[in-house]
Protein backbone atom coordinates (compact mmCIF):
# COMPACT_ATOMS: atom_id res chain seq x y z
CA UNK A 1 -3.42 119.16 121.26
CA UNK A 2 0.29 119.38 121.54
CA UNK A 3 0.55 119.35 125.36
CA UNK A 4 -1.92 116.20 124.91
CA UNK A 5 0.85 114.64 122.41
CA UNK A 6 3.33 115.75 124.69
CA UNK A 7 2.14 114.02 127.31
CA UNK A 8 1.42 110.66 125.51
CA UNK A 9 4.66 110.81 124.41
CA UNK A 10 5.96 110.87 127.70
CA UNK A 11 3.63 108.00 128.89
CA UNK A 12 5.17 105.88 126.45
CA UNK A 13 8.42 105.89 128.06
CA UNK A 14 7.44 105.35 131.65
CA UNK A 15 4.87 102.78 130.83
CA UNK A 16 7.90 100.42 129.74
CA UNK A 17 7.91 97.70 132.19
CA UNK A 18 4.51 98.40 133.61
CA UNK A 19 1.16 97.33 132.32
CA UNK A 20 1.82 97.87 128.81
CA UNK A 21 4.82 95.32 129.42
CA UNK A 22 2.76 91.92 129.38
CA UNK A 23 1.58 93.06 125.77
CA UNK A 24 4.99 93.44 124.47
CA UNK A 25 7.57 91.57 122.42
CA UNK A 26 11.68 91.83 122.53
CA UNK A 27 12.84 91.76 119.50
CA UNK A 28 16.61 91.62 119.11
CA UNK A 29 17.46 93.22 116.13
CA UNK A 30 21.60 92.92 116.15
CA UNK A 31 24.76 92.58 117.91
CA UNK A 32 24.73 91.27 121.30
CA UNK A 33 22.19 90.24 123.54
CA UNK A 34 23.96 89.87 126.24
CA UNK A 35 25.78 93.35 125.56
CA UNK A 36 23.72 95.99 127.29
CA UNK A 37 24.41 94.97 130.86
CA UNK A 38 26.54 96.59 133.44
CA UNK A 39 29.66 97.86 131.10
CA UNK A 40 29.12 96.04 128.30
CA UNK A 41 30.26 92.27 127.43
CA UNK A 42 34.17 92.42 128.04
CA UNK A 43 36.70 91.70 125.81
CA UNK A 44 39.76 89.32 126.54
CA UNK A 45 42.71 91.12 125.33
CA UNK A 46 45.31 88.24 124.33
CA UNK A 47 48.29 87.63 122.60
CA UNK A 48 47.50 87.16 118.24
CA UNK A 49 49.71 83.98 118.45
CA UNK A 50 47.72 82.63 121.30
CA UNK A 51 44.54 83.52 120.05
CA UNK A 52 43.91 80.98 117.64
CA UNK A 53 45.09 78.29 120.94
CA UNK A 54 41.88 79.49 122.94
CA UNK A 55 44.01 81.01 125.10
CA UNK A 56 44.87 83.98 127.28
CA UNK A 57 48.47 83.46 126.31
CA UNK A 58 49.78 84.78 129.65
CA UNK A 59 52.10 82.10 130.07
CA UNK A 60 53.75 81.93 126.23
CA UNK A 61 56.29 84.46 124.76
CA UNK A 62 57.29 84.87 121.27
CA UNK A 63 60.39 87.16 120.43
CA UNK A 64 59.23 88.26 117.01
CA UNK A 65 55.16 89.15 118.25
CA UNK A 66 54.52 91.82 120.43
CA UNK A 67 51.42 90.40 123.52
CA UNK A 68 49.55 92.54 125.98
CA UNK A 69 48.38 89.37 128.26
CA UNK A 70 51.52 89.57 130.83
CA UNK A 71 54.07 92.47 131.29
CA UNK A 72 56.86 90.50 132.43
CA UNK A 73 56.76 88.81 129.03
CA UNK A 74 58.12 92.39 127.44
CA UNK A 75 61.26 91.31 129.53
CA UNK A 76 62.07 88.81 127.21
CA UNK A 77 62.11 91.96 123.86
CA UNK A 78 64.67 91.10 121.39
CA UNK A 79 63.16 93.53 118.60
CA UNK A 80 61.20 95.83 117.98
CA UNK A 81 57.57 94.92 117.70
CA UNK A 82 54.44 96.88 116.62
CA UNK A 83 50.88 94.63 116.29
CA UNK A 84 47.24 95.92 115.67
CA UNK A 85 44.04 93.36 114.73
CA UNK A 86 41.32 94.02 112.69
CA UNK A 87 38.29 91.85 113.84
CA UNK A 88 34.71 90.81 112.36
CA UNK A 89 32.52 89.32 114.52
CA UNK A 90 29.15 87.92 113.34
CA UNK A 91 26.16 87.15 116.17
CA UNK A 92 23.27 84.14 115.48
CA UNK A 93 20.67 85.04 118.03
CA UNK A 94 17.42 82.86 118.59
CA UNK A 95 14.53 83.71 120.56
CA UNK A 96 11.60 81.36 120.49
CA UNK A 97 10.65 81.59 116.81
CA UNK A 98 13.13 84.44 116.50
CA UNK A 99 16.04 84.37 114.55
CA UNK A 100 18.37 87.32 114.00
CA UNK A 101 22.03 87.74 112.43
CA UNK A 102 24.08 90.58 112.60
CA UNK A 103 28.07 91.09 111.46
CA UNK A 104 29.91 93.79 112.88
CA UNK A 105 33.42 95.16 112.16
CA UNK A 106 36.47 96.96 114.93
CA UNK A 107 40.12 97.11 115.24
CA UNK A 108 41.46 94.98 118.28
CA UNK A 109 44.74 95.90 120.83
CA UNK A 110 47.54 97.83 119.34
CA UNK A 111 50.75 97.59 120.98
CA UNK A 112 54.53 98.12 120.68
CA UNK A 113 56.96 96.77 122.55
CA UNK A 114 60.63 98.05 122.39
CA UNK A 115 63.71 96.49 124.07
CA UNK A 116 65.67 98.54 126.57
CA UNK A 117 68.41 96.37 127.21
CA UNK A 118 67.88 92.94 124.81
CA UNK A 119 66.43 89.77 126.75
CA UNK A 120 66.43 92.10 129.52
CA UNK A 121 64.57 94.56 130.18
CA UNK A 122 61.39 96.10 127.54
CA UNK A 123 58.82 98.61 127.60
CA UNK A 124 55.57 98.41 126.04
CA UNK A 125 52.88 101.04 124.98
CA UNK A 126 49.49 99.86 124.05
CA UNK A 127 45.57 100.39 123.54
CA UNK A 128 43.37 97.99 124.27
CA UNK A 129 39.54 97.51 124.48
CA UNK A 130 38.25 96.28 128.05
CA UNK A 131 33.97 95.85 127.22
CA UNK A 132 32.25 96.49 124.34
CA UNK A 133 28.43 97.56 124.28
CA UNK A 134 26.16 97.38 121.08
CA UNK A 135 23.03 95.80 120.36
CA UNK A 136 19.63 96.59 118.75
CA UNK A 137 16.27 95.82 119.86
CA UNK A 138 12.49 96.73 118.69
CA UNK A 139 9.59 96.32 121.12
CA UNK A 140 6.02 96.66 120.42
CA UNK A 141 3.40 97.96 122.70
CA UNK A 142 -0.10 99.33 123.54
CA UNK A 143 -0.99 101.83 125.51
CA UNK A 144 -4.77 101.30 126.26
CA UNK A 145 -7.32 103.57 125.45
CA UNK A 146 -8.36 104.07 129.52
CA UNK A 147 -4.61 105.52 129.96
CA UNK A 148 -3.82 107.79 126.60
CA UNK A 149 -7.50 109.72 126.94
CA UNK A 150 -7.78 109.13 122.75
CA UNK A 151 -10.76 106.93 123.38
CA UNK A 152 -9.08 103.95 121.60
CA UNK A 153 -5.93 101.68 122.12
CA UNK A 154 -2.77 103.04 121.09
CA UNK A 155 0.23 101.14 119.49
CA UNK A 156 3.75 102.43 119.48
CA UNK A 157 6.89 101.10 119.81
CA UNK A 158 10.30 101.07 121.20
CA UNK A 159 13.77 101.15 119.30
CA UNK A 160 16.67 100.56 122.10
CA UNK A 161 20.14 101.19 120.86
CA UNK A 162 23.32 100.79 122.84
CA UNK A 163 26.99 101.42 121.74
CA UNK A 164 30.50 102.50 123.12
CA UNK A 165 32.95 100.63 125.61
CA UNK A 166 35.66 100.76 127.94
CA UNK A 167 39.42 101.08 126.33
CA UNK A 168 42.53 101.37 128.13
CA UNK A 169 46.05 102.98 127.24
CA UNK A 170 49.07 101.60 128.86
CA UNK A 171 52.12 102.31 129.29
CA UNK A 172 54.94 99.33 131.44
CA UNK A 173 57.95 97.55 131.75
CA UNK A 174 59.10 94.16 132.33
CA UNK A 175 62.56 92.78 134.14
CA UNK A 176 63.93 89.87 133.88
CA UNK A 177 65.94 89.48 137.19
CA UNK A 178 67.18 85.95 136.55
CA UNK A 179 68.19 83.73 133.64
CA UNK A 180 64.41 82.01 134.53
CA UNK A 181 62.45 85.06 136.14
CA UNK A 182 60.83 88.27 135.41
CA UNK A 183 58.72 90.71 136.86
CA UNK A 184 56.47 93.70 134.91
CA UNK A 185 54.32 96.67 136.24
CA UNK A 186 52.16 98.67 134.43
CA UNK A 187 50.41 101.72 134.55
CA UNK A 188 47.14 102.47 132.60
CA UNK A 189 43.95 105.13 131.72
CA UNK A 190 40.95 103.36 131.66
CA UNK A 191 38.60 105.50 129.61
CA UNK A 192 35.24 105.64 127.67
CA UNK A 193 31.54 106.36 127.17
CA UNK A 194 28.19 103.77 127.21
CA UNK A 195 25.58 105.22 125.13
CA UNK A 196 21.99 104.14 125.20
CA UNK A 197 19.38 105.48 122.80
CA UNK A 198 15.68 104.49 123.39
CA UNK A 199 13.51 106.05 120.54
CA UNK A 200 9.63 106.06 120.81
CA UNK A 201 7.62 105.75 116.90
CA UNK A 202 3.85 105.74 116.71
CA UNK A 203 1.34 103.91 114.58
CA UNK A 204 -0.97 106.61 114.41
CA UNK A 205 0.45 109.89 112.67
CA UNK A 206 -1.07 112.32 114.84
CA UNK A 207 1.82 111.58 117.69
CA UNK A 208 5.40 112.54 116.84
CA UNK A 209 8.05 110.34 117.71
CA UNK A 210 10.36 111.01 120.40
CA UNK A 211 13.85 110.56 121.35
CA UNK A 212 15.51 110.02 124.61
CA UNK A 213 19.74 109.47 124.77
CA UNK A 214 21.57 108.63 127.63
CA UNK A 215 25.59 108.78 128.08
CA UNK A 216 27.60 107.85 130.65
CA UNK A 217 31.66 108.52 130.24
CA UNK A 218 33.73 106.48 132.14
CA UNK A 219 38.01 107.74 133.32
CA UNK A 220 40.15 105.57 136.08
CA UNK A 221 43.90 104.63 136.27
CA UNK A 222 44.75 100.70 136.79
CA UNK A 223 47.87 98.90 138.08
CA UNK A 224 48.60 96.06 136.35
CA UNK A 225 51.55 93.02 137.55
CA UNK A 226 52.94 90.73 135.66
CA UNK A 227 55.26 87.35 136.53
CA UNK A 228 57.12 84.98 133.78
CA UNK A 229 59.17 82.18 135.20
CA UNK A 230 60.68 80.19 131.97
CA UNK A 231 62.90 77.37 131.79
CA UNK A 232 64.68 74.94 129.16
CA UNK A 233 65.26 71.46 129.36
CA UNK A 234 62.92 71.68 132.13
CA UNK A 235 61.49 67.86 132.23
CA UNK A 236 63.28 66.57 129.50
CA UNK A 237 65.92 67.47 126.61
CA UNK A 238 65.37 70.49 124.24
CA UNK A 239 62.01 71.31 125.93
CA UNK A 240 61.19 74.27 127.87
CA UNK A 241 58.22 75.24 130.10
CA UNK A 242 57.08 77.84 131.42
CA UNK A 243 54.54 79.92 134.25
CA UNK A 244 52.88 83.38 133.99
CA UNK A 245 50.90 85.05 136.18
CA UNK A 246 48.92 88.53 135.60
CA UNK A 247 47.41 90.55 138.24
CA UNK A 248 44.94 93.64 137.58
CA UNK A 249 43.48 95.84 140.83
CA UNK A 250 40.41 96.95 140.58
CA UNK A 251 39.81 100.69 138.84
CA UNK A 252 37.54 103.16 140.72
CA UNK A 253 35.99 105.33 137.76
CA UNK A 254 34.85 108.97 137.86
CA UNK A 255 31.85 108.81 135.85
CA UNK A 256 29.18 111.76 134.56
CA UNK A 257 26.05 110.85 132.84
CA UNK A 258 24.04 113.02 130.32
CA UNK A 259 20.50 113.05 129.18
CA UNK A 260 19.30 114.73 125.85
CA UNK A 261 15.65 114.04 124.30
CA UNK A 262 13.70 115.85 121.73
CA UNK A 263 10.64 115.64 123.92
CA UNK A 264 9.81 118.77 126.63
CA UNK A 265 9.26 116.63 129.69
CA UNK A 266 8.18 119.81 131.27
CA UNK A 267 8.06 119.59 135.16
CA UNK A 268 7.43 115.86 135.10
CA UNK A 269 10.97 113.68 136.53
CA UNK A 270 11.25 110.72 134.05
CA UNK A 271 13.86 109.64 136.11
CA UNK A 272 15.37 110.40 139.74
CA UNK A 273 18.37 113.08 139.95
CA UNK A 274 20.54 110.75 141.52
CA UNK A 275 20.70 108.65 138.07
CA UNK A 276 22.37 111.87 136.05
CA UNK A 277 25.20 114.30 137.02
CA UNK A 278 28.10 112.69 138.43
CA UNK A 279 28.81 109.12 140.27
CA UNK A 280 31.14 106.09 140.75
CA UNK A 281 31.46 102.90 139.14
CA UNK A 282 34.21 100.19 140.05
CA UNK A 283 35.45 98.14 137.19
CA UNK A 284 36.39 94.49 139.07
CA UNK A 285 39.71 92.65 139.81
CA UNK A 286 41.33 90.67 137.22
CA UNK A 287 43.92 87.20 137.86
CA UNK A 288 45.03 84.94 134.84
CA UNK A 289 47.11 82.62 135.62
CA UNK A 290 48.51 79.81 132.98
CA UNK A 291 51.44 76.93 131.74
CA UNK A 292 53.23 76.30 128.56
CA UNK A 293 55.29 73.42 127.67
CA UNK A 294 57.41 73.27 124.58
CA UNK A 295 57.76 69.56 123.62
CA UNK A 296 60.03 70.45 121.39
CA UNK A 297 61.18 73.81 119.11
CA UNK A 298 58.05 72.70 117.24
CA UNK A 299 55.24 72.03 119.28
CA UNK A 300 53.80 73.59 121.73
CA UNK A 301 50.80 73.33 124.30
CA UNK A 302 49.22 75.98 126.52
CA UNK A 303 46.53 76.52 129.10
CA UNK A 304 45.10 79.09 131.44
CA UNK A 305 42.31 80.38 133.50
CA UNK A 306 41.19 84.06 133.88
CA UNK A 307 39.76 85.36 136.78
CA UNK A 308 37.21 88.43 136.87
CA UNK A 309 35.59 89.45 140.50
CA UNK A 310 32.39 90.97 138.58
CA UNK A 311 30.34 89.94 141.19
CA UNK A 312 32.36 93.23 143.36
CA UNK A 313 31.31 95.66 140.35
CA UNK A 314 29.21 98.78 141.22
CA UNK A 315 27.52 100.91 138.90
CA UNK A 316 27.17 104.07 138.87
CA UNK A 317 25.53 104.66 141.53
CA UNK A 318 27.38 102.51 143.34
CA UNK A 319 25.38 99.83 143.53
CA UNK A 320 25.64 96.03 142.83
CA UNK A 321 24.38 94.65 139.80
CA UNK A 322 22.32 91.18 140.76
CA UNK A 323 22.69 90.35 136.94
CA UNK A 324 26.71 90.19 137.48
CA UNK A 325 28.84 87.12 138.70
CA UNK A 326 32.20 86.16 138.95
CA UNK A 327 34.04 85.16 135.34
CA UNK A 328 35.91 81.91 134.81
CA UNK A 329 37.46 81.45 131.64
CA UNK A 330 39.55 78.48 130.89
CA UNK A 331 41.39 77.63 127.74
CA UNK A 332 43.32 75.03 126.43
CA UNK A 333 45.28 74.59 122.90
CA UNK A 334 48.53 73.81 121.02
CA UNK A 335 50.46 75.30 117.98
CA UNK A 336 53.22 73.69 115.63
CA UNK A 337 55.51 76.08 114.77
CA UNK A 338 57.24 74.34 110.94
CA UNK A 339 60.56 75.00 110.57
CA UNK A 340 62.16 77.57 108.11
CA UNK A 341 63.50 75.68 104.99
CA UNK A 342 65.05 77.01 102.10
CA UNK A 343 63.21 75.60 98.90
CA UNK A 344 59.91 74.57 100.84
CA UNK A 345 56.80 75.08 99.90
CA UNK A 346 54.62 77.97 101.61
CA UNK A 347 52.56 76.12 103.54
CA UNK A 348 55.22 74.21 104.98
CA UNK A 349 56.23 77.47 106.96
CA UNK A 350 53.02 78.41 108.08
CA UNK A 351 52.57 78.14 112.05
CA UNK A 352 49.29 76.40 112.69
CA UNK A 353 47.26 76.59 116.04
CA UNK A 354 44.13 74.80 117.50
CA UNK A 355 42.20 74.81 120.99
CA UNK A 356 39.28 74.95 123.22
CA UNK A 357 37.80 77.45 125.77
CA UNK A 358 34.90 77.82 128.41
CA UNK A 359 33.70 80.64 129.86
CA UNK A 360 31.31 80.81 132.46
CA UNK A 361 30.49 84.73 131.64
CA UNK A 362 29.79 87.50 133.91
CA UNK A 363 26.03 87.27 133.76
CA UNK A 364 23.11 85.04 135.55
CA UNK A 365 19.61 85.66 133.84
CA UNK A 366 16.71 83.97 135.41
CA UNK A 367 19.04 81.49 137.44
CA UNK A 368 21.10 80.82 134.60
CA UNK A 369 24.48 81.53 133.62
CA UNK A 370 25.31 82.94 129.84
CA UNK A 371 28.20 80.41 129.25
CA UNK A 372 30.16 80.17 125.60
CA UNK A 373 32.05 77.14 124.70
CA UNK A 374 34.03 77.88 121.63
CA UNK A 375 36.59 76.69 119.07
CA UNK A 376 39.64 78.11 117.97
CA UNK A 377 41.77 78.06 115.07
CA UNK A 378 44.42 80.14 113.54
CA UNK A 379 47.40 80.00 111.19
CA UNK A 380 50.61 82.37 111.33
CA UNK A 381 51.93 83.31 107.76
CA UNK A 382 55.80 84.26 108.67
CA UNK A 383 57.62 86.83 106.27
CA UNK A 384 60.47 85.04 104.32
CA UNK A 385 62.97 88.13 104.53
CA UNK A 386 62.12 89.37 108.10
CA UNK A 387 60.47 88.43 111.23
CA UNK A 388 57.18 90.19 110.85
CA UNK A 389 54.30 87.85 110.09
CA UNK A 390 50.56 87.96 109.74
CA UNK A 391 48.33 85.42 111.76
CA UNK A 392 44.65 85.31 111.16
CA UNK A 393 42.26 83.09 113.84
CA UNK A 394 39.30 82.13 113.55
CA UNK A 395 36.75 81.52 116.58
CA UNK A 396 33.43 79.63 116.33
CA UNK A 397 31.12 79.58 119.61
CA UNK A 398 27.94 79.20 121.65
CA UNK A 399 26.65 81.52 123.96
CA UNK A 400 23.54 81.66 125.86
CA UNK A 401 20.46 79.77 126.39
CA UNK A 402 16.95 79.56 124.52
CA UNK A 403 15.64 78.07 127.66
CA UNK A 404 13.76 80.12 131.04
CA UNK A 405 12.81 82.89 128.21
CA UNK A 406 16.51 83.97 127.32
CA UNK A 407 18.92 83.97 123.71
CA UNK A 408 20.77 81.28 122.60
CA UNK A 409 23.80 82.99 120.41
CA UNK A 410 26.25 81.46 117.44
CA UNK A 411 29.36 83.89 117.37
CA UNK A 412 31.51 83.29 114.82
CA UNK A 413 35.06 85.37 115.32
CA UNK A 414 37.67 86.53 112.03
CA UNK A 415 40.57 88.22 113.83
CA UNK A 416 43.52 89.25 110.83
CA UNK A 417 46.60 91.07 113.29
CA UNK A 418 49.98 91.98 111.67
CA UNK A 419 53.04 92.31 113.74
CA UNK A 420 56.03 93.88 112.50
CA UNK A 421 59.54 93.04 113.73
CA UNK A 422 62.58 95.46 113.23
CA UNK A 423 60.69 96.53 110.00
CA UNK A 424 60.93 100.14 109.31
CA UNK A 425 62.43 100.19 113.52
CA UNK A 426 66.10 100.74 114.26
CA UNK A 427 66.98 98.15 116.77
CA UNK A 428 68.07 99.67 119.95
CA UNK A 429 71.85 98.75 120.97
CA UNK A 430 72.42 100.20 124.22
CA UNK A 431 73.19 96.77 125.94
């Protein structure tokens, strides 16, 4: 009887896909749809001030917040700046009749930037998520009676789980070779772990439930470059405008993938031997390239476009993925930054941003691409005794499709980041 359960156990799993498939249901169950393929959905690492603009921010640079979009930009240091974000993120899928909401809760880029020489020449040491994986989904099925030798249809179903993500820690420098130009490089450890859990639960008591976990840990080393051209009274008095430019080569990973399960498989091969033990994955070329024009010390407007060569990404076994296409993402937005005034009223200081983005996303399902149009918002709460300041942005989007049997998504995006300038830092005075 236990070999028997053993083996109906296993059936379960490989019958995924097969005939039981056409009497099955997805059922999302939370975070992401769109989350479980290739390395996860990625995750646009951008300056807090430009955030709430919509954009990547490579082309802006503020002297009292620290930003991890361009590395010439740390150049420019005049104190010392530590950031982190704190982020809640809350996902509206539909399906059909379907309708399921989840909220979930991480801590964005970290970063500190330190001047070398001031206006100069600064260094910069961050940690940064690149993709992000999780997602929940429940799947019914039935196993009929002619293939599980029980004499009678068999219903069970399917609990998929996925989690983890790519991160990066880097380490660079930016120059500033000219009064207009500079130039950064950096160095970086791309490293992490994609986790999927497929657990198998049956109606009928007799049949224990079984539990199959796959891992897959990622490692590579990037080169990242980084250009910042920057110059006042460029078109017209008291203005200033500016160009930036980011580069990122691709990253060829060392990866090693895992299998446990609390079901003996005994001599049958759920899976070929080439899909466990070690491989190669490429993580894909990345361009941004953007413009900011200061009308004036108060207002400012910003746009840029970021580049992502998915459609050259290999898994790990080195394959293409036909779900993966090349990213666009375009953004455009403004912020007015109110002058300091003894006397005024809070709000009056507060720096207040608002903008636009489209992203074409890295994945075509069914002939159709998983695009977001979103909002943005944010407002930047300056510190009346230092230059630290807190910003919180807001982002409200649509992702996905309901159409050709896919989601439609609402995200709805609470970023709070603090950045401290020359607070609890001894400025550095070697110029």
């Amino acid at each position: 009887m236990q070999k028997l359960i053993t083996t109906l156990a296993l059936a379960a799993f490989l019958v995924v896909g097969l005939s039981a498939s056409s009497e099955s249901r997805d059922i999302w169950k939370g975070g992401s749809v769109y989350s479980h393929y290739g390395l996860g959905t990625p995750y646009d690492f951008r300056a807090t001030y430009a955030d709430g603009m919509g954009v990547y921010g490579v082309a802006m640079h503020d002297n009292r917040i620290s930003s991890v979009a361009n590395p010439a930009s740390w150049s420019r240091a005049v104190f010392t700046n530590v950031s982190g974000v704190f982020e809640m993120k809350s996902h509206d899928a539909t399906f059909g009749t379907e309708q399921v909401q989840s909220t979930q809760f991480q801590t964005g880029p970290f970063q500190m930037v330190m001047p070398i020489y001031r206006d100069r020449m600064g260094v910069s040491l961050s940690i940064t998520p690149k993709t992000s994986s999780r997602y929940t989904t429940l799947n019914d099925y039935v196993l009929p009676a002619s293939q599980n030798h029980s004499g009678s249809d068999l219903n069970y179903s399917i609990e998929n789980q996925g989690s983890g993500g790519i991160n990066k820690i880097e380490a660079g420098i930016g120059i500033r070779f000219t009064r207009h130009l500079s130039v950064g490089y950096a160095p970086s450890l791309f490293l992490g772990s994609i986790n999927r859990t497929q657990t198998v639960s049956f109606e009928d008591a007799d049949y224990r439930s079984s539990n199959l976990k796959e891992s897959t840990s990622h490692y590579g080393f990037g080169n990242r470059f980084g250009l910042y051209y920057s110059r006042r009274d460029a078109f017209r008095q008291n203005d200033r405008a500016a160009f930036g430019l980011m580069v990122s080569l691709p990253v060829n990973f060392v990866s090693e993938r895992s299998l446990e399960t609390r079901v003996d498989f005994m001599d049958v091969d759920v899976r070929p031997a080439s899909e466990y033990g070690d491989g190669d994955a490429t993580y894909p070329l990345e361009a941004s390239a953007g413009f900011s024009y200061n009308i004036n010390p108060a207002l400012q407007l910003s746009t840029d476009l970021l580049y992502q060569n998915w459609d050259n990404y290999s898994n790990f076994n080195g394959e293409s993925d036909p779900n993966l296409q090349d990213r666009f993402r375009a953004g455009l937005g403004g912020q007015y930054i109110a002058p300091r005034r003894d006397g005024a009223t809070m709000f009056s200081n507060f720096v207040y941003r608002l903008g636009v983005s489209y992203d074409t996303g890295n994945l075509k399902l069914n002939d159709s691409s998983i695009e977001t149009f979103s909002i943005h918002a944010g407002i930047g709460i300056p510190s009346s005794r230092t230059n630290s300041s807190i910003d919180i942005n807001a982002e409200y989007g649509f992702r996905g499709t309901d159409s050709d049997g896919l989601v439609s998504e609402r995200v709805f995006g609470l970023k709070v980041s603090f950045n401290l300038s020359e607070l609890m830092f001894i400025q550095r005075r070697l110029q």
